[in-house]
Structures are given as structure tokens and as C-alpha cells.
C-alpha atoms as a PDB file:
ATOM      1  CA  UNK A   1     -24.673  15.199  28.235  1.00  0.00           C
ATOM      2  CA  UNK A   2     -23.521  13.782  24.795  1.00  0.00           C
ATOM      3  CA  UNK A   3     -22.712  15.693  21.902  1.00  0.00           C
ATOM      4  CA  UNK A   4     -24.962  15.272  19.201  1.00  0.00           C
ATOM      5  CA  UNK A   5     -23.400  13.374  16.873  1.00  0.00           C
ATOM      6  CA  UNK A   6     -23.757  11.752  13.171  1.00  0.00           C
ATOM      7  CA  UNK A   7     -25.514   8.363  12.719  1.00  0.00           C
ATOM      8  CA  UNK A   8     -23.509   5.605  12.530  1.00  0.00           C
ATOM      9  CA  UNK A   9     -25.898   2.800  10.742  1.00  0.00           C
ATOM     10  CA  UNK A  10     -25.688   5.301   7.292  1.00  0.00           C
ATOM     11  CA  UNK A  11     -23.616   6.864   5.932  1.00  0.00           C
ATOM     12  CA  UNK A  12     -22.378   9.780   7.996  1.00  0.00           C
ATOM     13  CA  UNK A  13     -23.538  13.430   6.952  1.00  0.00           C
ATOM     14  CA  UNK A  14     -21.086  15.237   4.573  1.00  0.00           C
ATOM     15  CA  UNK A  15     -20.405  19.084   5.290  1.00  0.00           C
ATOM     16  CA  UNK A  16     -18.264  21.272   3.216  1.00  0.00           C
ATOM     17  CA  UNK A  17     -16.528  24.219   5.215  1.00  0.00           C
ATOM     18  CA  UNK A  18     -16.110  27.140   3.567  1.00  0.00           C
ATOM     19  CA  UNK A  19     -13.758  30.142   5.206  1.00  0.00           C
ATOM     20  CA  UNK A  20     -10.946  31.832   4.649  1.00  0.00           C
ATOM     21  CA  UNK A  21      -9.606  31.564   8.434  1.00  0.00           C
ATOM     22  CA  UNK A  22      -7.061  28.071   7.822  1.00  0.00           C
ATOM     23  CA  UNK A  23      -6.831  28.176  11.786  1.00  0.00           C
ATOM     24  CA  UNK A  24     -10.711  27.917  12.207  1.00  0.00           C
ATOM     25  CA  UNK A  25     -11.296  25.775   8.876  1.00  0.00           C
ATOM     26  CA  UNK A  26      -8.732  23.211  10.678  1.00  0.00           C
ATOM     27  CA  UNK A  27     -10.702  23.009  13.789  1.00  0.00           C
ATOM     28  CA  UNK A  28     -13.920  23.114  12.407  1.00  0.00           C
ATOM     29  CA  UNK A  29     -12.791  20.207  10.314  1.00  0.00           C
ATOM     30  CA  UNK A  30     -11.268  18.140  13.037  1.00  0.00           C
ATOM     31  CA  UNK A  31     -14.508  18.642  15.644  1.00  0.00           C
ATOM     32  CA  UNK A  32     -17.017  17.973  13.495  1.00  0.00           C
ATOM     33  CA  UNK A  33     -15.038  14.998  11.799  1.00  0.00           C
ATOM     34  CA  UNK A  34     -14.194  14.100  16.000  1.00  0.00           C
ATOM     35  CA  UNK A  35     -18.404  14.005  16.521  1.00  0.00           C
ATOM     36  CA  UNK A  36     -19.039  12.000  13.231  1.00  0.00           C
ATOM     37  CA  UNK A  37     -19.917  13.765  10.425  1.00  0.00           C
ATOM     38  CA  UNK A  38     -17.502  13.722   6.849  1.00  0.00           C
ATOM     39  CA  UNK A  39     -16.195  16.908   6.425  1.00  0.00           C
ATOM     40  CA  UNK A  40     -14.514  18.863   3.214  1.00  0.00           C
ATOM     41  CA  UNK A  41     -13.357  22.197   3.551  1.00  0.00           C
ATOM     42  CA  UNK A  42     -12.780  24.645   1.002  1.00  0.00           C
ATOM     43  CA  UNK A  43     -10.716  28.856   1.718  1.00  0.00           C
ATOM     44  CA  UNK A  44     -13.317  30.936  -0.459  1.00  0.00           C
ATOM     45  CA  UNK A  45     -16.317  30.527  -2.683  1.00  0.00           C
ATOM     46  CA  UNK A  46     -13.946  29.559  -5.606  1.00  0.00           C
ATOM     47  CA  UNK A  47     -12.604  25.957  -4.060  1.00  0.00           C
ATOM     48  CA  UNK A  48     -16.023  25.893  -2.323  1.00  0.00           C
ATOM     49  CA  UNK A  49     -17.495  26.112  -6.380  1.00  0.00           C
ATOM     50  CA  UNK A  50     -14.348  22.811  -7.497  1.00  0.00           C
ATOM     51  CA  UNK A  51     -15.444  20.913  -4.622  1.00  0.00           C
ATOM     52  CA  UNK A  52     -18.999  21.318  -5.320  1.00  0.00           C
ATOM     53  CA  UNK A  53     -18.182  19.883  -9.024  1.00  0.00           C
ATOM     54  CA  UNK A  54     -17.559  16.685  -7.227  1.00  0.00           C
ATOM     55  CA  UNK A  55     -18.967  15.895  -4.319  1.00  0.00           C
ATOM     56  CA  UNK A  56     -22.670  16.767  -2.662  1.00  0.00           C
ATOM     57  CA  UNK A  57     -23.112  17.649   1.064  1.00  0.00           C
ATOM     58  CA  UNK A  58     -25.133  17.624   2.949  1.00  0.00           C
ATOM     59  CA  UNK A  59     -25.031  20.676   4.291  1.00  0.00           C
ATOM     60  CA  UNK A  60     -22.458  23.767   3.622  1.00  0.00           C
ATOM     61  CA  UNK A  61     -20.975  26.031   6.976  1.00  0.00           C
ATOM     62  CA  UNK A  62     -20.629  28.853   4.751  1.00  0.00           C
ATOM     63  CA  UNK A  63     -18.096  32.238   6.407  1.00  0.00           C
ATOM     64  CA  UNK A  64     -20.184  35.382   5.113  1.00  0.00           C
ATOM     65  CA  UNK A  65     -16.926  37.869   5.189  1.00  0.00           C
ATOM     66  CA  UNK A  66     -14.536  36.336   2.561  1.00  0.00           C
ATOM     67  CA  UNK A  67     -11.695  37.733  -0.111  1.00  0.00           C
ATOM     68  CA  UNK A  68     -13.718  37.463  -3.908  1.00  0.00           C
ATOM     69  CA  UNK A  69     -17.068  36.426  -3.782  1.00  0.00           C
ATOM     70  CA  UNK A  70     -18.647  37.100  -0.418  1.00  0.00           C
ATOM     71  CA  UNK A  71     -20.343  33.998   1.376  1.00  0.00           C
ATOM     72  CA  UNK A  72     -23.889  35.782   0.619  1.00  0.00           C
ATOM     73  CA  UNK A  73     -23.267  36.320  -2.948  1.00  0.00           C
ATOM     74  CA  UNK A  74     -22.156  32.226  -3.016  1.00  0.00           C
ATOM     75  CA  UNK A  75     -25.338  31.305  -1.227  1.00  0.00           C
ATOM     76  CA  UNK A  76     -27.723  33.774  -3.861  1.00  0.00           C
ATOM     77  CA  UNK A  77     -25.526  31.944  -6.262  1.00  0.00           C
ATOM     78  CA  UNK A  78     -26.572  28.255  -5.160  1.00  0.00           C
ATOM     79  CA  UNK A  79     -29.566  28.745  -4.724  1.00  0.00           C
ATOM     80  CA  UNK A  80     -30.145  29.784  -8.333  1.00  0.00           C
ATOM     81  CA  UNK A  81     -29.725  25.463  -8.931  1.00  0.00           C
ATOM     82  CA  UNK A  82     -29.628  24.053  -5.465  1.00  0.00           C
ATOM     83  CA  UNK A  83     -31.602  23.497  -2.353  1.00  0.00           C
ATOM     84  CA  UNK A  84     -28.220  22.060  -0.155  1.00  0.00           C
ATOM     85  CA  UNK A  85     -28.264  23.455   3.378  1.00  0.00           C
ATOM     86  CA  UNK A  86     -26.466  26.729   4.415  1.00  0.00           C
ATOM     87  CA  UNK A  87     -25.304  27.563   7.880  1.00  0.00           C
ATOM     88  CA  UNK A  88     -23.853  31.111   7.541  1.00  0.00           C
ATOM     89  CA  UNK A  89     -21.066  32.044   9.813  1.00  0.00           C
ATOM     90  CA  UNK A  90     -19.963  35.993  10.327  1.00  0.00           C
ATOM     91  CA  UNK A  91     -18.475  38.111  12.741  1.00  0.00           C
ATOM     92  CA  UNK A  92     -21.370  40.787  11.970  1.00  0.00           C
ATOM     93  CA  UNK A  93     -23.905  39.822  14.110  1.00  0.00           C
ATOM     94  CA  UNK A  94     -26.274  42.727  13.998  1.00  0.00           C
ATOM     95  CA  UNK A  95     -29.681  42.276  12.950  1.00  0.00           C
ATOM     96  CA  UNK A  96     -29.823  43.663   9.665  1.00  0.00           C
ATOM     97  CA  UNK A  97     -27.187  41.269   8.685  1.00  0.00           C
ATOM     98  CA  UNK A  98     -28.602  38.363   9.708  1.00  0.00           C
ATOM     99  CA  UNK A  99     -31.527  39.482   7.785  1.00  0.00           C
ATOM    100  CA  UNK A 100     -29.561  40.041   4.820  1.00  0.00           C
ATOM    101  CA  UNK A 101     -27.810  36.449   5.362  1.00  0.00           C
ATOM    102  CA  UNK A 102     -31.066  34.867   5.597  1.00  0.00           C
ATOM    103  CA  UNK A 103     -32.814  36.856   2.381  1.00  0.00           C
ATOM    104  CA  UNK A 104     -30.214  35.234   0.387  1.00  0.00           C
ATOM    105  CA  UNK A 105     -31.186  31.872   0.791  1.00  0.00           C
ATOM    106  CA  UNK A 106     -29.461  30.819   4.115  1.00  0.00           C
ATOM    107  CA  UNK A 107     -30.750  28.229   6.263  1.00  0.00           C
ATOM    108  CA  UNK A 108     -29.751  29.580   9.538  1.00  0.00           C
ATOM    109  CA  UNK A 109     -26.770  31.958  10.786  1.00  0.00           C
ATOM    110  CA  UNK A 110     -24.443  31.744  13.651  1.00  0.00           C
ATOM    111  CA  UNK A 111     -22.739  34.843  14.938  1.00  0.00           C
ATOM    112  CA  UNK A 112     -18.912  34.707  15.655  1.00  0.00           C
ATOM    113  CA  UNK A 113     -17.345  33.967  17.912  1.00  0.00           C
ATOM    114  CA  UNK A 114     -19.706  30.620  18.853  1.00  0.00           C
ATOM    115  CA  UNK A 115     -19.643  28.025  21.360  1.00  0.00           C
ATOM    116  CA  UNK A 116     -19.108  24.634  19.206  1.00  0.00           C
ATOM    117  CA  UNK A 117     -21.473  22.974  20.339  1.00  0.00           C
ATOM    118  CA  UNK A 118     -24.209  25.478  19.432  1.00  0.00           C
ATOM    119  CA  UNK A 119     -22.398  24.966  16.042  1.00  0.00           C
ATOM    120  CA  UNK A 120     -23.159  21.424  16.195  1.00  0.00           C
ATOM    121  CA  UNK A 121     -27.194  22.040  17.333  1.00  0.00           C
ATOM    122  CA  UNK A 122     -27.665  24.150  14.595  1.00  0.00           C
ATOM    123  CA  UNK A 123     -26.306  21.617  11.856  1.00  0.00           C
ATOM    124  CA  UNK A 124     -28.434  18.652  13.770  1.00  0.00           C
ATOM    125  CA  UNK A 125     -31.630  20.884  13.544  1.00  0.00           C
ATOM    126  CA  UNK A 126     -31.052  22.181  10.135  1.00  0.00           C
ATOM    127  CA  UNK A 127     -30.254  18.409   8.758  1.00  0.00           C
ATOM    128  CA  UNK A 128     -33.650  17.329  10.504  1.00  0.00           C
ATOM    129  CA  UNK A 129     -35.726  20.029   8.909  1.00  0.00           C
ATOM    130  CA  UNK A 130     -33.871  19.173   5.479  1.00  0.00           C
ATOM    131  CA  UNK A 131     -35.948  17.303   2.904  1.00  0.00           C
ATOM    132  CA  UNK A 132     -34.389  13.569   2.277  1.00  0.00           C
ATOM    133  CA  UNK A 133     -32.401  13.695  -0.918  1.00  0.00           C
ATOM    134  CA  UNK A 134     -33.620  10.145  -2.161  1.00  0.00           C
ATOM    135  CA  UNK A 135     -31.525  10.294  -5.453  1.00  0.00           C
ATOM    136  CA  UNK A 136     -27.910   8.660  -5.430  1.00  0.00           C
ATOM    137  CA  UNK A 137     -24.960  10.591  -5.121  1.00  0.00           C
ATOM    138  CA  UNK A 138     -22.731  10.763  -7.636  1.00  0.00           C
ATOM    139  CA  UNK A 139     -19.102  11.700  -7.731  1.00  0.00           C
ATOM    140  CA  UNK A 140     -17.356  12.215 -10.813  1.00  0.00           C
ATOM    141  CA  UNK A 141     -13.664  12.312 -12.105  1.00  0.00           C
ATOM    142  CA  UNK A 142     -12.411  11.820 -15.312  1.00  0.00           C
ATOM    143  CA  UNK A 143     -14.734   9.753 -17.747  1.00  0.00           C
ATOM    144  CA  UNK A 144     -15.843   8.183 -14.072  1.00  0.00           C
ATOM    145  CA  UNK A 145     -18.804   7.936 -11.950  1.00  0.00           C
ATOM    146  CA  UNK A 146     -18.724   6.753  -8.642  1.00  0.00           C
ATOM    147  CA  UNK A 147     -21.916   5.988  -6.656  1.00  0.00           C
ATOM    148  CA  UNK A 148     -20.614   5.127  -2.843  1.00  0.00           C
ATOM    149  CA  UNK A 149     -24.056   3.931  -1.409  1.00  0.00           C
ATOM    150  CA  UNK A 150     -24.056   1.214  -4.501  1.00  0.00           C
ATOM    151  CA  UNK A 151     -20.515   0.907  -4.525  1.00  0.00           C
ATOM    152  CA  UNK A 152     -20.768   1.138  -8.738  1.00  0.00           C
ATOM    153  CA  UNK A 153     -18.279   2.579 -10.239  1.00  0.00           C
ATOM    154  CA  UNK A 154     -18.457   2.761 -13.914  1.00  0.00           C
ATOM    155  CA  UNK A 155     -16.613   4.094 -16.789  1.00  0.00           C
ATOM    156  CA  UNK A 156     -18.635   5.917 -19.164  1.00  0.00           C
ATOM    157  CA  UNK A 157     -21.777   3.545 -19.361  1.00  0.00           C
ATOM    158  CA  UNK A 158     -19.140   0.984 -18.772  1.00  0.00           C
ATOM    159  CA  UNK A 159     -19.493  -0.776 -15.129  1.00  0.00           C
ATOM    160  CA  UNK A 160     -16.021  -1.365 -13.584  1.00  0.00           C
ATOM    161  CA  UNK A 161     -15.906  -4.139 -11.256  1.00  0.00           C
ATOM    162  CA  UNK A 162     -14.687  -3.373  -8.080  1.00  0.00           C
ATOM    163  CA  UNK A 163     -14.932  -5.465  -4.605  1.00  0.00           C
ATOM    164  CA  UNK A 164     -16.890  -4.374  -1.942  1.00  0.00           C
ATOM    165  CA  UNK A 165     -13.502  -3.336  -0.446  1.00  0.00           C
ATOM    166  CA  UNK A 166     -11.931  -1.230  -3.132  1.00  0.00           C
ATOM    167  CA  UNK A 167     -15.308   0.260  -3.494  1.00  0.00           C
ATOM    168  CA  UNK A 168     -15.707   0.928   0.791  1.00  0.00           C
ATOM    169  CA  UNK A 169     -11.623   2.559   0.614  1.00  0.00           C
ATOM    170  CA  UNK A 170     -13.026   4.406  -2.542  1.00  0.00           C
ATOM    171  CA  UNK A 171     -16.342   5.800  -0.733  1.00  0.00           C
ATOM    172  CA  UNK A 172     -13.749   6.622   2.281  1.00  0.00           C
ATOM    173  CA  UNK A 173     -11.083   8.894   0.172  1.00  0.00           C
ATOM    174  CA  UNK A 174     -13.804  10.742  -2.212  1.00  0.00           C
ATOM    175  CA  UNK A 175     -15.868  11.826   0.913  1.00  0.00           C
ATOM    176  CA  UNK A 176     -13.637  13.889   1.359  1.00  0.00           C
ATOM    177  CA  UNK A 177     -11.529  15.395  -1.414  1.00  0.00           C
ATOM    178  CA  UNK A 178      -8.129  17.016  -1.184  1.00  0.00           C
ATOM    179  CA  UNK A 179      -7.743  15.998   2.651  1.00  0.00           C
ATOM    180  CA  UNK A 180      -5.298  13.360   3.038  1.00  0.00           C
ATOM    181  CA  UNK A 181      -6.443  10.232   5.225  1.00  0.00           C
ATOM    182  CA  UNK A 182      -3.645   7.702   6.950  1.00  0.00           C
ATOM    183  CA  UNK A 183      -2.933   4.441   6.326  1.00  0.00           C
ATOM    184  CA  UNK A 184      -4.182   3.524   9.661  1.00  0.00           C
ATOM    185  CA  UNK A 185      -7.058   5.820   9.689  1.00  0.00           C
ATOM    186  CA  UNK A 186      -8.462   3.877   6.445  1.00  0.00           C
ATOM    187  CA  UNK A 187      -6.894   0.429   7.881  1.00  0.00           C
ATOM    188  CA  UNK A 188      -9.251   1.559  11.305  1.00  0.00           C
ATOM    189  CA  UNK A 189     -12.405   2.337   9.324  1.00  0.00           C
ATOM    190  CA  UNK A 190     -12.494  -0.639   7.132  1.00  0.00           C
ATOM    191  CA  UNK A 191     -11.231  -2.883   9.034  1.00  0.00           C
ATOM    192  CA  UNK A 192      -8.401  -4.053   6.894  1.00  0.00           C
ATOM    193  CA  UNK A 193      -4.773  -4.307   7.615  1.00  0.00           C
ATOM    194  CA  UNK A 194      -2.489  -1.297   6.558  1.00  0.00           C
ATOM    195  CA  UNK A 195      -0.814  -3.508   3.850  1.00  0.00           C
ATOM    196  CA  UNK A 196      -4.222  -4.142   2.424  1.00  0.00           C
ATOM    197  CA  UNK A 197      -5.127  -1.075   2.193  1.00  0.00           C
ATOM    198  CA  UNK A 198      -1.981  -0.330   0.270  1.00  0.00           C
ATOM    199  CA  UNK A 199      -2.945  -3.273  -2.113  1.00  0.00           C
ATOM    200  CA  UNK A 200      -6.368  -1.890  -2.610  1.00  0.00           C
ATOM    201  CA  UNK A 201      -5.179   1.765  -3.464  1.00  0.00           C
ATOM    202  CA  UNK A 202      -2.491  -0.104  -6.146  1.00  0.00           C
ATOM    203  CA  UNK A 203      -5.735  -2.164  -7.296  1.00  0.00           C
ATOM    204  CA  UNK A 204      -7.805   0.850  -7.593  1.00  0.00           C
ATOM    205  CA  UNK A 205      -4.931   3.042  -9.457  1.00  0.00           C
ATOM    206  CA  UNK A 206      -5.008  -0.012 -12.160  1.00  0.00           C
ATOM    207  CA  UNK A 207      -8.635   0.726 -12.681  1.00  0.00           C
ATOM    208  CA  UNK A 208      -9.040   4.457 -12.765  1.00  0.00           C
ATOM    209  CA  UNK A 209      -5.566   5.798 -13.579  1.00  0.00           C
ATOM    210  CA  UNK A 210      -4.079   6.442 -17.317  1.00  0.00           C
ATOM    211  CA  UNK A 211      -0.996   5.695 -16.059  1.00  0.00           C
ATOM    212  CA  UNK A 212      -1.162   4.090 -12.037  1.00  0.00           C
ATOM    213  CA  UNK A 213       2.760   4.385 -11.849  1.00  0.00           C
ATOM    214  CA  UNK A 214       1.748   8.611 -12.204  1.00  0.00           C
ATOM    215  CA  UNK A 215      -1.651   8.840 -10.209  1.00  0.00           C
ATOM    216  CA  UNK A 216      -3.509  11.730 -11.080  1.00  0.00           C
ATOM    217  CA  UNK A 217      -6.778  11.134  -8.422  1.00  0.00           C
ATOM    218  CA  UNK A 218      -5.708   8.653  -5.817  1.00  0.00           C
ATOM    219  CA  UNK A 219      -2.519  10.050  -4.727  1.00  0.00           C
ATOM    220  CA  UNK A 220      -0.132   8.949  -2.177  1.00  0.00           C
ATOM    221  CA  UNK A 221       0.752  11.880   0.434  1.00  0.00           C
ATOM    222  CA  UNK A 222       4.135  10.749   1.970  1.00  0.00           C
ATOM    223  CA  UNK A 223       4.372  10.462   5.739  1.00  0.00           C
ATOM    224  CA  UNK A 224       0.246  11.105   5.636  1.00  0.00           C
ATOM    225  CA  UNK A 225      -1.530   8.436   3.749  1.00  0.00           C
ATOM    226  CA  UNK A 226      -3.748   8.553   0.738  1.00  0.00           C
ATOM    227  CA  UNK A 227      -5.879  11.752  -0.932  1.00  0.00           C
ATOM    228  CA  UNK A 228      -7.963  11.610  -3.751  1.00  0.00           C
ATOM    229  CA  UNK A 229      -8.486  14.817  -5.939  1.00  0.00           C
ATOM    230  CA  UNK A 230     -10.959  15.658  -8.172  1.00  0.00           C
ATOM    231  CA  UNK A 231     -10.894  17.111 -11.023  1.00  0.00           C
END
């Protein structure tokens, strides 16, 4: 049987995972990424909070026992100004605390240790049951706003013309912020050659950076590729 896996005729579902385990955040990141969905991941509720200043999942995988702010208190938190998904993922796995996960606002809650691909029915049935969010997303850096299903990018009220390519690499890197992608990863998915790719980051860096020659969001990660960071 076949892992469920992201569409591919849309744009592929974008989950942020949150957890202070870097062993477990790393595979996470590379199975779901491996069965099609974008994935950002973020070690506690306060890089989970930056991320969610610039980009909107589609559903967070949310680690309930965390240094700071605990993933509970993040997910009462949210929910004070947003309806996104929230798988909660804990080692507790009595019932009390999965009643407790749940009170505060969580969609569903999977006990650790899991079998992945339990992890990856519960995301498919929780992004079924999910209401359509019909309004554009938006990311924003700088005086920008980027709109990846329009490819607009604009510059204050200011549209910035961009081709359909810059604007497909663009859509590519901001999915996922602060995760560097390869030059032949990007080459792969857009079906350009490596050297274009480089041409259409130097392109891009002309259009969004104060100075291109000093990149402040698309950076080059040597020996890795590209990243783009947020602000």
C-alpha cells in the first residue's frame, strides 16, 4: 500500500514542526518532505512564533513537552487569533493529558513514540476535515509581499515584475524558511539548469536586496545551495 502523500496538481501542503528533539525535527522534516508535503521546522514555541511572522501552514506538528513555553500554552496562544491545524505530539500519553492537549485547542494528539505512518494518517485526516483557506497567502520580508499562488511580488503597493521563473524559485525558497535547498534540488523542481538557477537567485537579489553583493534574505549557503530568511 502507498503512503498517503501530498497532491501534486497544487501546491503541496506546508507544515511547520515544532520540537525541541533536532534528531526527531530532522527526520520528521525529511519524511514528510520524502511523501510530499513542504515542511519548516522550528526548536520551541519562540522560532515556531518568527516563522509564523512569515509564512502560513497548513497545519503545525506541535511537541507538547518543550524548554519556555510549553506546546499547550503555544496552541491556547494561537488559538486566541488563529484557526491553523495542530497535531500535538508528547511522550505523556495518559488520558488526562490528551484531554488537556485537546482542551487547549488541539486538533488531534499522537502519543510518542509513533509509527510514521500513523503520523502521516493523522495529518491527511486532519487536512481533510480542515476548512479551505480561500484567501491568498502572503509572505512578507522587508517592505515586501510575496503572494506564491499569483506569483506577485510587490514592494509596498509597488508591483515588482518578476518572471514566472524568478517568481516559481521564489515560491520554492520561502516555503520553507531558514532550510537551505541545493542547487540541484531547485534546478530538479523547476526544471531549469543549475546555472540558471544561479542567474535567477542574482536576478532576484537585484530586486529585493539593499545591497545584492550583501544578501540579507536570499542567501547563498556554501557547499548547500540557497536559503531564504525572513525577517
Amino acid at each position: 500500500m502507498n503512503e498517503p502523500t501530498a497532491t501534486t496538481n497544487a501546491p503541496p501542503p506546508h507544515i511547520l514542526v515544532v520540537d525541541d528533539d533536532e534528531r526527531l525535527r530532522k527526520l520528521l522534516r525529511k519524511y514528510l518532505a520524502d511523501n510530499g508535503y513542504a515542511v519548516s521546522t522550528a526548536a520551541d514555541a519562540l522560532e515556531a512564533r518568527q516563522q509564523l511572522g512569515a509564512i502560513a501552514p497548513d497545519l503545525i506538528v506541535l511537541d507538547v513537552m518543550m524548554p519556555g513555553e510549553s506546546g499547550v500554552e503555544l496552541t491556547k496562544s494561537l488559538r486566541t487569533k488563529s484557526a491553523v491545524p495542530i497535531l500535538l505530539l508528547t511522550a505523556m500519553g495518559a488520558t488526562s493529558d490528551r484531554i488537556k492537549g485537546l482542551e487547549s485547542g488541539a486538533d488531534d494528539y499522537l502519543p510518542k513514540p509513533f509509527e510514521p505512518r500513523e503520523l502521516l494518517l493523522r495529518i491527511a485526516g486532519i487536512l481533510r476535515r480542515a476548512p479551505r483557506d480561500e484567501a491568498p497567502r502572503i509572505i512578507r520580508f522587508g517592505r515586501f509581499t510575496f503572494e506564491p499562488l499569483r506569483g506577485e511580488l510587490r514592494k509596498g503597493a509597488e508591483i515588482v515584475h518578476v518572471t514566472a521563473a524568478e517568481a516559481q524559485l521564489l515560491a520554492l525558497l520561502t516555503a520553507t524558511p531558514g532550510q537551505p535547498a541545493s542547487r540541484d534540488d531547485l534546478a530538479g523542481r523547476t526544471g531549469a539548469m543549475q546555472r540558471a538557477v544561479d542567474v535567477q537567485v542574482t536576478r532576484l537579489r537585484k530586486k529585493i536586496e539593499v545591497d545584492p553583493r550583501r544578501p540579507r534574505y536570499l542567501q547563498t549557503v556554501r557547499g548547500r545551495g540557497y536559503v531564504f530568511w525572513p525577517d
